[in-house]
PDB file of N, CA and C in Angstrom:
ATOM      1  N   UNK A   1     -76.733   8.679   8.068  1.00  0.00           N
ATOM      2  CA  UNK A   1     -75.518   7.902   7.952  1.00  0.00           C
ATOM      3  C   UNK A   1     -74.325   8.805   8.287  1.00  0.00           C
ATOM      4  N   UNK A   2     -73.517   8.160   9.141  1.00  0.00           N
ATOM      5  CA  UNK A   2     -72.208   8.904   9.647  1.00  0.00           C
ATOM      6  C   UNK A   2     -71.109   8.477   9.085  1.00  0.00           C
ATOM      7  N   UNK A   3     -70.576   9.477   8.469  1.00  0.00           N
ATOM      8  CA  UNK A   3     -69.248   9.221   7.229  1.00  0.00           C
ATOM      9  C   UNK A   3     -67.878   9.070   8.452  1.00  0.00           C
ATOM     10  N   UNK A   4     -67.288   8.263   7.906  1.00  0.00           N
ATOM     11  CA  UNK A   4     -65.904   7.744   8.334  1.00  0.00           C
ATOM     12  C   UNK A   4     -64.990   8.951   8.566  1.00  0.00           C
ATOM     13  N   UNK A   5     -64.300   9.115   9.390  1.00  0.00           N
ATOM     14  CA  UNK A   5     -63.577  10.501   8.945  1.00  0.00           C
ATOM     15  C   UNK A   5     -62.503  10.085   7.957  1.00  0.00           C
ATOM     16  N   UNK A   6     -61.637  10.898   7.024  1.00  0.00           N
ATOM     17  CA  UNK A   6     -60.718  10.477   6.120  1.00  0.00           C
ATOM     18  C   UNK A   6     -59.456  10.104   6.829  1.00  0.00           C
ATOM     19  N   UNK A   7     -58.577   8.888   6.108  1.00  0.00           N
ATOM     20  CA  UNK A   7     -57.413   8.632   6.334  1.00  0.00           C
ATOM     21  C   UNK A   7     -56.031   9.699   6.469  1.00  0.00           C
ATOM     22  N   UNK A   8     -55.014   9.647   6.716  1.00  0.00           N
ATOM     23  CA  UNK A   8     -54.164  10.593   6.692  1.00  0.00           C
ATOM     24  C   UNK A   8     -53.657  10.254   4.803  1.00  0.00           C
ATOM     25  N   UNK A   9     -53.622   9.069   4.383  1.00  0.00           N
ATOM     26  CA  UNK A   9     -53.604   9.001   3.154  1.00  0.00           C
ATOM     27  C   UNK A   9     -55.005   9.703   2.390  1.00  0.00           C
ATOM     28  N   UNK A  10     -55.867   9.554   2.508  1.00  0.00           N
ATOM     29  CA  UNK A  10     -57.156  10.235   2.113  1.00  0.00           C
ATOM     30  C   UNK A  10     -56.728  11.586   2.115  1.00  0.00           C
ATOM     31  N   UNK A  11     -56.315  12.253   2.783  1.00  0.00           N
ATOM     32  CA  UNK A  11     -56.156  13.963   3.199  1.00  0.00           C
ATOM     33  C   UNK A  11     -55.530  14.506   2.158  1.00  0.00           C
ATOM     34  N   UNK A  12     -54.091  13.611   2.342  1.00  0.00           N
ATOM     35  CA  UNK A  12     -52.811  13.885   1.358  1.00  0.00           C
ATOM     36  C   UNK A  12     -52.946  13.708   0.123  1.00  0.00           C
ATOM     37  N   UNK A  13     -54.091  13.048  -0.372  1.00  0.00           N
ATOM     38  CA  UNK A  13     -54.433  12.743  -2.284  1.00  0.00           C
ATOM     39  C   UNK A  13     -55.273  13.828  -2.242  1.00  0.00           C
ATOM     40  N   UNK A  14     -56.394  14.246  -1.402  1.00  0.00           N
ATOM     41  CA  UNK A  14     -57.039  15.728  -2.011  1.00  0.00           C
ATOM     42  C   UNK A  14     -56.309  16.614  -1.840  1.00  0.00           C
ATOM     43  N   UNK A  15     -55.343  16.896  -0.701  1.00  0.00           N
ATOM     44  CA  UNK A  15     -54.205  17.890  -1.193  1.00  0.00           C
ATOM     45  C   UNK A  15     -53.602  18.188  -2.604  1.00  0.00           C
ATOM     46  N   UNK A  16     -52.997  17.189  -2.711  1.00  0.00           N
ATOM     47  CA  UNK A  16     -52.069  16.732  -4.438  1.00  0.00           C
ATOM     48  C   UNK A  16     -53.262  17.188  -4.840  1.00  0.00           C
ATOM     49  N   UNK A  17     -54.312  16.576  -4.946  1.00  0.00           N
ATOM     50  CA  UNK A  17     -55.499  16.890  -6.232  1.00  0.00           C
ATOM     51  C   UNK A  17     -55.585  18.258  -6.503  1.00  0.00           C
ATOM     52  N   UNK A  18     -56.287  19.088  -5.197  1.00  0.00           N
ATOM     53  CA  UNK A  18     -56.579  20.588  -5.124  1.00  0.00           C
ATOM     54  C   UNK A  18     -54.768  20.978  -5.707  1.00  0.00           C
ATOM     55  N   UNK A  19     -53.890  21.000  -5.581  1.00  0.00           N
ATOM     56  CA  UNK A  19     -52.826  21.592  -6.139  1.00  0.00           C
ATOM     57  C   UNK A  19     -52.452  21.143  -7.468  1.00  0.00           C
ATOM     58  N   UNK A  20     -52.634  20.110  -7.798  1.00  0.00           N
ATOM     59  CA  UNK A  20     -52.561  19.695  -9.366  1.00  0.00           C
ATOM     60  C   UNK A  20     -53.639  20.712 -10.068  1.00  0.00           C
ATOM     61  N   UNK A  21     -54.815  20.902  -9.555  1.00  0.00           N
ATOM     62  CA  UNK A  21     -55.834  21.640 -10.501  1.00  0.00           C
ATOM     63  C   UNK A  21     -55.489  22.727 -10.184  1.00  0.00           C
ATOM     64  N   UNK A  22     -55.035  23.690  -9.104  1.00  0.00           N
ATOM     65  CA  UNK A  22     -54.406  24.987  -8.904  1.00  0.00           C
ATOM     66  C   UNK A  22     -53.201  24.804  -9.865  1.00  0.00           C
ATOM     67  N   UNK A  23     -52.269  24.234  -9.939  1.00  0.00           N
ATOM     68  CA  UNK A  23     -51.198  24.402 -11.202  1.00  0.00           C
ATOM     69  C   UNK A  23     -51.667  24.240 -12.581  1.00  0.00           C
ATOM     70  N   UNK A  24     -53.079  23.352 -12.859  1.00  0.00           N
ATOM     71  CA  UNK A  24     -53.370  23.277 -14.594  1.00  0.00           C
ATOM     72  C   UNK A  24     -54.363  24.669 -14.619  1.00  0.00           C
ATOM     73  N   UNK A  25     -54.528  24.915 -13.422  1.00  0.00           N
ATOM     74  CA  UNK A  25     -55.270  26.166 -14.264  1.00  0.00           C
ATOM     75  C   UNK A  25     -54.808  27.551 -14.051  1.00  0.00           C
ATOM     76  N   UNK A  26     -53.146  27.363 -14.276  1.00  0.00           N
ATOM     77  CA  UNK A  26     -52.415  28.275 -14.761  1.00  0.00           C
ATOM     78  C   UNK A  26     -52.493  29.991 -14.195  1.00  0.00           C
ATOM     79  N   UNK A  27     -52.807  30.596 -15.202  1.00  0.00           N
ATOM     80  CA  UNK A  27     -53.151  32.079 -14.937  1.00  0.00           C
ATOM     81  C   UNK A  27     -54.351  32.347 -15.027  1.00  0.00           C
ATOM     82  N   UNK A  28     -55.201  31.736 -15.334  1.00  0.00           N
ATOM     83  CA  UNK A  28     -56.731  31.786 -15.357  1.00  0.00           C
ATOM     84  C   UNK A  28     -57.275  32.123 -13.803  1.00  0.00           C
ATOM     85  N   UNK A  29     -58.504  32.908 -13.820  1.00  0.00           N
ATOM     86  CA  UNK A  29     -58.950  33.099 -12.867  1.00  0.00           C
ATOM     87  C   UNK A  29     -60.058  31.761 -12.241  1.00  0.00           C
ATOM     88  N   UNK A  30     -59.887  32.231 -10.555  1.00  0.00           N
ATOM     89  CA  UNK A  30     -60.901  30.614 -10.339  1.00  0.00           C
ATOM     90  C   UNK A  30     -62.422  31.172 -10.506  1.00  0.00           C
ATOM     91  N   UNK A  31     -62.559  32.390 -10.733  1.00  0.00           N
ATOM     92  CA  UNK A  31     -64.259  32.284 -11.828  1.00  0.00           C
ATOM     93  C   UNK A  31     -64.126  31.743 -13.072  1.00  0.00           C
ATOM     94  N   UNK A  32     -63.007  32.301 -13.712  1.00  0.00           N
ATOM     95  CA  UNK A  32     -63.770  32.030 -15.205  1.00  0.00           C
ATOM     96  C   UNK A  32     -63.327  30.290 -15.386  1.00  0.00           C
ATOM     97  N   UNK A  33     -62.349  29.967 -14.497  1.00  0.00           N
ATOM     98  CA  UNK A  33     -62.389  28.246 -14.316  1.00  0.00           C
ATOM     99  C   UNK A  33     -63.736  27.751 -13.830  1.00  0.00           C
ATOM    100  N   UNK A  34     -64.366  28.405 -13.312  1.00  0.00           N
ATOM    101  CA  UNK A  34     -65.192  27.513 -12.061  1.00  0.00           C
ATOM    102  C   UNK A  34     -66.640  28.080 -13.194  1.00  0.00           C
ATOM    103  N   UNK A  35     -66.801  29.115 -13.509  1.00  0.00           N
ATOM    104  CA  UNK A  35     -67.927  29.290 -14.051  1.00  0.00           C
ATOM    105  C   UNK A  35     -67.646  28.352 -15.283  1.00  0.00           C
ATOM    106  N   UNK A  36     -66.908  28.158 -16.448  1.00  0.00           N
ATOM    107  CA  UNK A  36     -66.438  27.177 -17.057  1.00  0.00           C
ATOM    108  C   UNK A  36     -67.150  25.455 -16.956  1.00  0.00           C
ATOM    109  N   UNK A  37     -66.671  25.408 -15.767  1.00  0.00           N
ATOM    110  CA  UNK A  37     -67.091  23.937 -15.114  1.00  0.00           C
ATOM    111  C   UNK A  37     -68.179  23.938 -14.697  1.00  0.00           C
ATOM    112  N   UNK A  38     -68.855  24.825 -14.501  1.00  0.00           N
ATOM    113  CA  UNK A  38     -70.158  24.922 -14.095  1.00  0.00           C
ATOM    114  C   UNK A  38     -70.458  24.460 -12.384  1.00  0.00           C
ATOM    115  N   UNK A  39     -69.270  24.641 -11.618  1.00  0.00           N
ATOM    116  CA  UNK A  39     -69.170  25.082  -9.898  1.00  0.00           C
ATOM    117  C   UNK A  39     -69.098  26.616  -9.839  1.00  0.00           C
ATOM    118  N   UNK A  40     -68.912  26.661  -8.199  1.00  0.00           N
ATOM    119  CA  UNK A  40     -69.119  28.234  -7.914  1.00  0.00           C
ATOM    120  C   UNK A  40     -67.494  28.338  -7.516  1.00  0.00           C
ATOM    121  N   UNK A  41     -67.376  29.542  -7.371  1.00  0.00           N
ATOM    122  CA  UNK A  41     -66.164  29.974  -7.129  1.00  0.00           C
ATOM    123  C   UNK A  41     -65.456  29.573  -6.242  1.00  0.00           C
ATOM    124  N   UNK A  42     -66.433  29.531  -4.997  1.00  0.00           N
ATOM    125  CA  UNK A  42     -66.060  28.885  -3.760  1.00  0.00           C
ATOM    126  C   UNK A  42     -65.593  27.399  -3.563  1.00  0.00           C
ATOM    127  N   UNK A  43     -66.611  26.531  -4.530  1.00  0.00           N
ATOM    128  CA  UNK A  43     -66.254  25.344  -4.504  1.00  0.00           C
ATOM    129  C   UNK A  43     -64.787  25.163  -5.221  1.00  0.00           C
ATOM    130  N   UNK A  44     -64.166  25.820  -6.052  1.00  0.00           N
ATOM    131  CA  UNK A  44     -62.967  25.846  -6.304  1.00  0.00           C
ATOM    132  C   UNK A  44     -62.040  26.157  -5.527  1.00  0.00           C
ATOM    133  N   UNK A  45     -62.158  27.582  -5.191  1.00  0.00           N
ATOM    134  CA  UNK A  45     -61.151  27.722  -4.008  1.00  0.00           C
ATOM    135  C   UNK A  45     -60.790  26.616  -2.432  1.00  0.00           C
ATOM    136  N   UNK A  46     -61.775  26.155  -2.260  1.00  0.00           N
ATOM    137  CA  UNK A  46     -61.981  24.935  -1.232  1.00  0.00           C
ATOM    138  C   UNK A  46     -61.039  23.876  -1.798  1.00  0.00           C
ATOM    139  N   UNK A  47     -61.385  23.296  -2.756  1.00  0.00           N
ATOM    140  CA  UNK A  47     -60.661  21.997  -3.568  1.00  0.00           C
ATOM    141  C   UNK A  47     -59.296  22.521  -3.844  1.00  0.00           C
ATOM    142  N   UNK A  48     -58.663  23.769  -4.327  1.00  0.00           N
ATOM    143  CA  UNK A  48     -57.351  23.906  -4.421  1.00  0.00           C
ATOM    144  C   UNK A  48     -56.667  24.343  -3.139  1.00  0.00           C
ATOM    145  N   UNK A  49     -57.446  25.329  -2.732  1.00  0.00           N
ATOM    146  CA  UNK A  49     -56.980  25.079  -1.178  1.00  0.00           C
ATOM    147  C   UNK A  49     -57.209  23.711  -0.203  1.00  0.00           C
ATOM    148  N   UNK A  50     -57.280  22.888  -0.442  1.00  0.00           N
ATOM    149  CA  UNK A  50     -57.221  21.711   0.505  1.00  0.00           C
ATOM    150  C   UNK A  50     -58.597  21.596   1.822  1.00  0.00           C
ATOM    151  N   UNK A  51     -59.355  21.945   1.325  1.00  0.00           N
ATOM    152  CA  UNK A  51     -60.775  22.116   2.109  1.00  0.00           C
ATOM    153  C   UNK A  51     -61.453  21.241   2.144  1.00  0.00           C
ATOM    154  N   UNK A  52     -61.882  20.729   0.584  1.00  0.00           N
ATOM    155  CA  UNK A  52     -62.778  19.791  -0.091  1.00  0.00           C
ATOM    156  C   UNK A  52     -61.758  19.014  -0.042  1.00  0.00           C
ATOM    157  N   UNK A  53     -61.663  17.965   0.439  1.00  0.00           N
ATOM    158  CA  UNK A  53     -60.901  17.083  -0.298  1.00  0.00           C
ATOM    159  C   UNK A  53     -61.129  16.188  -0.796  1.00  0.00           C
ATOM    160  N   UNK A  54     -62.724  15.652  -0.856  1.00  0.00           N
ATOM    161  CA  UNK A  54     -62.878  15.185  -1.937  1.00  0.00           C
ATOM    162  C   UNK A  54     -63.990  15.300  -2.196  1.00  0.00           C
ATOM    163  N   UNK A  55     -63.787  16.002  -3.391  1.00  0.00           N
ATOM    164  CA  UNK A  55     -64.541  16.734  -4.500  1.00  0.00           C
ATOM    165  C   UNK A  55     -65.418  15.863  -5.203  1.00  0.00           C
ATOM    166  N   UNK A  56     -67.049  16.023  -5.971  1.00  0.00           N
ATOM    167  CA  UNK A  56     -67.879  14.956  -6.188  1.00  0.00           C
ATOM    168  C   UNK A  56     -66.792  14.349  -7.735  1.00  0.00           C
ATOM    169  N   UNK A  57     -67.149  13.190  -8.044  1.00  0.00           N
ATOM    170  CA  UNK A  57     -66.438  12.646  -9.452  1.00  0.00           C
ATOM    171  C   UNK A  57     -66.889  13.606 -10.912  1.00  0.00           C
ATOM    172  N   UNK A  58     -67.753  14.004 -10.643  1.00  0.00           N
ATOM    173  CA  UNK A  58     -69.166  14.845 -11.672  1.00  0.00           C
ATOM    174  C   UNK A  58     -67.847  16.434 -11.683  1.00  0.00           C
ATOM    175  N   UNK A  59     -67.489  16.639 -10.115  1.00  0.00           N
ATOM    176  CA  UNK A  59     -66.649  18.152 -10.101  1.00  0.00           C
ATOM    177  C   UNK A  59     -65.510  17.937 -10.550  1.00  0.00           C
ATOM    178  N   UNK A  60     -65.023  16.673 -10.772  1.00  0.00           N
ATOM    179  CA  UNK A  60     -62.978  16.426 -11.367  1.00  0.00           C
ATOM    180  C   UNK A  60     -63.342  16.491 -12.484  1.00  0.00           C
ATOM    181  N   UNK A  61     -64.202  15.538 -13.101  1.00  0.00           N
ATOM    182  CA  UNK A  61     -64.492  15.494 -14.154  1.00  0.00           C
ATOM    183  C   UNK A  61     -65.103  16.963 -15.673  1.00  0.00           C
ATOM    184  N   UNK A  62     -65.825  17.568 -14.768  1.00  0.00           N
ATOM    185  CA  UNK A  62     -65.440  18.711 -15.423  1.00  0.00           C
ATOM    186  C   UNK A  62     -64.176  19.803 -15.311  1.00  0.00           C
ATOM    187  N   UNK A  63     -63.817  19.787 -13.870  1.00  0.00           N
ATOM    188  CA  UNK A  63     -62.605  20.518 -13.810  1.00  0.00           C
ATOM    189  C   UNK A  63     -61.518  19.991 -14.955  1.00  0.00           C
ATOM    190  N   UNK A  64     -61.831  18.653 -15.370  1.00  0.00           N
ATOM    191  CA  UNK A  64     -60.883  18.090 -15.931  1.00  0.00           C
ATOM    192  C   UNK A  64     -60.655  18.615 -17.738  1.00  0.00           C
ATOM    193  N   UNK A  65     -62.250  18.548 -17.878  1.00  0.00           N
ATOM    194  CA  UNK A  65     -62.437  19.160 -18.824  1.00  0.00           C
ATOM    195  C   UNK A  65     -61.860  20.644 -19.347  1.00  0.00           C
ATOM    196  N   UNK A  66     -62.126  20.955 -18.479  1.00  0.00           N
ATOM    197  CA  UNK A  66     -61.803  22.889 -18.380  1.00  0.00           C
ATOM    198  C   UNK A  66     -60.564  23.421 -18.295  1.00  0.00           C
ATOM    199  N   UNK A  67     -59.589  22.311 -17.813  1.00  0.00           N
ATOM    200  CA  UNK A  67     -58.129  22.352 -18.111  1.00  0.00           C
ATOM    201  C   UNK A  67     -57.565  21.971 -18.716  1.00  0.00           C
ATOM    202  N   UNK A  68     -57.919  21.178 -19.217  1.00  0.00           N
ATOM    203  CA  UNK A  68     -57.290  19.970 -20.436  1.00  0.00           C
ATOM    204  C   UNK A  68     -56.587  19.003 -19.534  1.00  0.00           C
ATOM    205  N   UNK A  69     -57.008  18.428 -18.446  1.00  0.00           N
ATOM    206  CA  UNK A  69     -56.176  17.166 -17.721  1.00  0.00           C
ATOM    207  C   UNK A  69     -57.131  15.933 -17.684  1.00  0.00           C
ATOM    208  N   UNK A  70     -56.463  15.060 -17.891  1.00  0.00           N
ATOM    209  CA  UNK A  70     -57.715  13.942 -18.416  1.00  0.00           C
ATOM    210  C   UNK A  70     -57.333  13.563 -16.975  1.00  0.00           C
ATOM    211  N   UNK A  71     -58.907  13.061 -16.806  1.00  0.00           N
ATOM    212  CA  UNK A  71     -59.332  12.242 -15.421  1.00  0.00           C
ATOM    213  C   UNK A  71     -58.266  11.236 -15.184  1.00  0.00           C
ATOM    214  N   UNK A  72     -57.866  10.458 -16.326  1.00  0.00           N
ATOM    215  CA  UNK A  72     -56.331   9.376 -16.045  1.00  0.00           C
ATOM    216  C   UNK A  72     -55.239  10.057 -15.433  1.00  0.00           C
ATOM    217  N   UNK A  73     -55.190  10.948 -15.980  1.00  0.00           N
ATOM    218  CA  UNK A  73     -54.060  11.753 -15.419  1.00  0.00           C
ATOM    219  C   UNK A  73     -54.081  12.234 -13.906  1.00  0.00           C
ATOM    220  N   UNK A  74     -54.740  12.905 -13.648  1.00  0.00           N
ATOM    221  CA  UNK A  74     -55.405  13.217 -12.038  1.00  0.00           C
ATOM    222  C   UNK A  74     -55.328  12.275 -11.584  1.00  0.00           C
ATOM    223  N   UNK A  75     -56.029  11.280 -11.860  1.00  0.00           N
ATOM    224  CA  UNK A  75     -55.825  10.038 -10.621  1.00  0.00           C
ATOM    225  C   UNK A  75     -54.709   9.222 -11.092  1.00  0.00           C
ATOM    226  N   UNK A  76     -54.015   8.792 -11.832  1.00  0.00           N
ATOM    227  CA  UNK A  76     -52.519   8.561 -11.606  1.00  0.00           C
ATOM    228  C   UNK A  76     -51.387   9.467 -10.942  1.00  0.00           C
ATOM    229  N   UNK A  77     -51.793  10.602 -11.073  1.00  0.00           N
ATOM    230  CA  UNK A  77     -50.942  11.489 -10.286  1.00  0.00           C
ATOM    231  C   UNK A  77     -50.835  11.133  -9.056  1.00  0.00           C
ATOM    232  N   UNK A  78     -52.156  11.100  -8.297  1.00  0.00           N
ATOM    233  CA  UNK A  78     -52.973  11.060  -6.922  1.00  0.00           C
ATOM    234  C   UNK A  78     -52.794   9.605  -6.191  1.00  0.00           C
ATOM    235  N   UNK A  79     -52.974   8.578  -6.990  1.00  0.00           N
ATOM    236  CA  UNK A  79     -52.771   7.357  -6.818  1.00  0.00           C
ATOM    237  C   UNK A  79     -51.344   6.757  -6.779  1.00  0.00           C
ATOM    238  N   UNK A  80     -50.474   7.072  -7.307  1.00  0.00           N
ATOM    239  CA  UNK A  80     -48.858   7.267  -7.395  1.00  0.00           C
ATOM    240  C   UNK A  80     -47.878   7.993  -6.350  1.00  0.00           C
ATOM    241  N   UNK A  81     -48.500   9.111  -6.380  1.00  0.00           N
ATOM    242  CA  UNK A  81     -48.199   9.705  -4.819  1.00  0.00           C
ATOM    243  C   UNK A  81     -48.495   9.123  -3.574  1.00  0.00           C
ATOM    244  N   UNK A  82     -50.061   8.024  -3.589  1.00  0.00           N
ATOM    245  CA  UNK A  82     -50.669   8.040  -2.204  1.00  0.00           C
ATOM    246  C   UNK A  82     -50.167   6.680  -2.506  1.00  0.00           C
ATOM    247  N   UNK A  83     -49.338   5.770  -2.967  1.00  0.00           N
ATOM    248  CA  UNK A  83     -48.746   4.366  -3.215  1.00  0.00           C
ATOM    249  C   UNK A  83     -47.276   4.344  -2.830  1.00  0.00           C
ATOM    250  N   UNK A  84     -46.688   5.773  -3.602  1.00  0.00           N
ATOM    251  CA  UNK A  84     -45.580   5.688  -2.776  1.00  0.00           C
ATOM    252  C   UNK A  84     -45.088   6.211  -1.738  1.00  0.00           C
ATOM    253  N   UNK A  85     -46.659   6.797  -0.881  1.00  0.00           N
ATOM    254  CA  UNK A  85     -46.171   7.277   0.669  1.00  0.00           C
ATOM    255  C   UNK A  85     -46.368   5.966   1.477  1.00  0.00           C
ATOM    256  N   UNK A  86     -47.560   5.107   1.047  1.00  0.00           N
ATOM    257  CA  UNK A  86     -47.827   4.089   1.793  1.00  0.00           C
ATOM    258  C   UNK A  86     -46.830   3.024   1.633  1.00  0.00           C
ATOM    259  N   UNK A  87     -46.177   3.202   0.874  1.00  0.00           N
ATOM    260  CA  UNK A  87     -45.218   1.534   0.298  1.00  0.00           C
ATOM    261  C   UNK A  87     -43.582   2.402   0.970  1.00  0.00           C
TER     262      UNK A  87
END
């Protein structure tokens, strides 16, 4: 199966995303975040750098955990931003 490529709105919400979780996780390092969450280092750096952009629900969801940002929060952020570029 051949995946769709992403929207220019699609791009711009894993951007916001990967930088929302680069700002909640503060001064912490992206091992002891990522070992935390139980991803690899790499898969972090990808998602805050704008690589991954979208990350499995299983990977927000613990990232979410590991920062203290509730999954509502992330995707209202993400969803709010990508509503008021489109509107």
């Amino acid at each position: 199966m051949v995946r769709a490529p992403l929207t220019a709105e699609q791009i711009a919400a894993g951007r916001r995303l990967g930088a929302l979780l680069r700002d909640g996780r503060g001064s912490r390092t992206t091992n002891e975040v990522a070992r935390a969450a139980g991803i690899s280092p790499e898969t972090l750096r990808k998602i805050e750098g704008g690589r991954l952009l979208t990350p499995s629900f299983a990977t927000v969801v613990a990232l979410s955990r590991v920062l203290d940002i509730s999954v509502e929060t992330l995707a209202a952020a993400v969803s709010d931003e990508a509503i008021a570029h489109i509107g």
